[in-house]
Protein backbone atom coordinates (compact mmCIF):
# COMPACT_ATOMS: atom_id res chain seq x y z
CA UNK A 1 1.61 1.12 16.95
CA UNK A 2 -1.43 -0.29 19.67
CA UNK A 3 -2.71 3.00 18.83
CA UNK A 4 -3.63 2.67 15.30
CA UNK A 5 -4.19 -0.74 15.51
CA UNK A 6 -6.85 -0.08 18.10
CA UNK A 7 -8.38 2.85 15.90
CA UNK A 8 -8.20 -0.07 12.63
CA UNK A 9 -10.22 -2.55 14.95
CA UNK A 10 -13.27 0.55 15.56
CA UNK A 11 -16.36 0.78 13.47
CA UNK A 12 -16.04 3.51 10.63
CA UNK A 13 -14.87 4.57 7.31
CA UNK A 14 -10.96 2.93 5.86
CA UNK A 15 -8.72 5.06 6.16
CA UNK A 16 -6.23 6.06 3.46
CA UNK A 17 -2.25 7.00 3.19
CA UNK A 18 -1.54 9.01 0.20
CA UNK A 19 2.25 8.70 -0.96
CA UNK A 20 4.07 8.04 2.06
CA UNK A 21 6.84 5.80 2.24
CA UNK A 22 7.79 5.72 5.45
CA UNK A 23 4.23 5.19 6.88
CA UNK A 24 3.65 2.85 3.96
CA UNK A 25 6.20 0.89 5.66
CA UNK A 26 6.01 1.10 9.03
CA UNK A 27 3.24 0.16 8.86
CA UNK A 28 3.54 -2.37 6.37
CA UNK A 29 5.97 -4.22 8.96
CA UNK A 30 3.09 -4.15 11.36
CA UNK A 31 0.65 -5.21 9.02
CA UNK A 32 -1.52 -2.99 10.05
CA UNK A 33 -2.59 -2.13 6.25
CA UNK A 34 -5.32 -4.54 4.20
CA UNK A 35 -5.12 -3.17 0.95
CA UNK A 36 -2.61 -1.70 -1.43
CA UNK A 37 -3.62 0.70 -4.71
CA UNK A 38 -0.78 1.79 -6.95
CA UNK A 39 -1.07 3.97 -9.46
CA UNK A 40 1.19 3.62 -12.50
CA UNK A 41 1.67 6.60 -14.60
CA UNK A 42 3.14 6.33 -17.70
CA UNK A 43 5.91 8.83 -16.97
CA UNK A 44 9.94 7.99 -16.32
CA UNK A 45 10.98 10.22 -13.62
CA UNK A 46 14.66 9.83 -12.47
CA UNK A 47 15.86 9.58 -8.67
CA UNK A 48 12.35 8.01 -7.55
CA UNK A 49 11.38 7.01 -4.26
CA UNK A 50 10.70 3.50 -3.28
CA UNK A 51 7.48 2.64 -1.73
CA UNK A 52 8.85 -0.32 0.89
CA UNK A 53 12.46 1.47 1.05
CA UNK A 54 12.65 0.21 4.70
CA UNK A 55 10.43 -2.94 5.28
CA UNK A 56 12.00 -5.49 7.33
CA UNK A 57 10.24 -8.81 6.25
CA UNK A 58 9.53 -9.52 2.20
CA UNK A 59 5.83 -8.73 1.54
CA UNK A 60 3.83 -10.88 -1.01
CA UNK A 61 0.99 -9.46 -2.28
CA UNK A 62 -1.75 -11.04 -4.04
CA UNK A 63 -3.33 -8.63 -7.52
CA UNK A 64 -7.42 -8.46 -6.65
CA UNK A 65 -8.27 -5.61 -9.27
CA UNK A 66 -7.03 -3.27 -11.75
CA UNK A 67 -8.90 -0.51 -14.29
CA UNK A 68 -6.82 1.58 -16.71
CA UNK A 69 -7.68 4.97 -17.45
CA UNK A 70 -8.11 6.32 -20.73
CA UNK A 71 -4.96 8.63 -19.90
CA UNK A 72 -2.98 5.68 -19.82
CA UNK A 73 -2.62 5.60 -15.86
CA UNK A 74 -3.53 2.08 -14.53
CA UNK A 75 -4.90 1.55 -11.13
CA UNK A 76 -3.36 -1.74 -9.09
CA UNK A 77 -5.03 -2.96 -6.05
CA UNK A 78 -3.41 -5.49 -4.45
CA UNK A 79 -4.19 -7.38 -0.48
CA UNK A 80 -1.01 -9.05 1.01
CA UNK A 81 -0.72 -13.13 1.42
CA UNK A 82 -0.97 -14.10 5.22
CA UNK A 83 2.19 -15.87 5.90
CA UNK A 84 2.06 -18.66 8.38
């Protein structure tokens, strides 16, 4: 994980994970990521995957903006709490 911690520390654009759990949460247990966007569409589908199936350590996260689209989806962006 040095690795993409030293490439998060370098000058440049944010980078972006698109619907992966189990980078979401590896490195979510690393804390390696500053920002979370969900977005909520309003469509039940059964047998979903969780986004933070395997986290190790309970993640707080603190709501900093939201837009809904006229199609209903909503956009969530949310930073998590520094613990300590």
């Amino acid at each position: 994980m040095t690795k993409i911690g030293e490439v998060k520390k370098s000058p440049g654009q944010d980078m972006t994970i698109l619907g992966s759990g189990s980078i979401t949460s590896l490195f979510t247990d690393h804390s390696l990521i500053d920002e979370y966007q969900f977005m909520i569409d309003p469509v039940a589908i059964p047998n979903g995957t969780p986004v933070f199936k395997n986290i190790h350590q309970k993640l707080n996260l603190w709501l900093i903006g939201s837009k809904v689209f006229n199609s209903g989806v909503v956009l969530l962006n949310y930073q998590p709490i520094k613990q300590g």
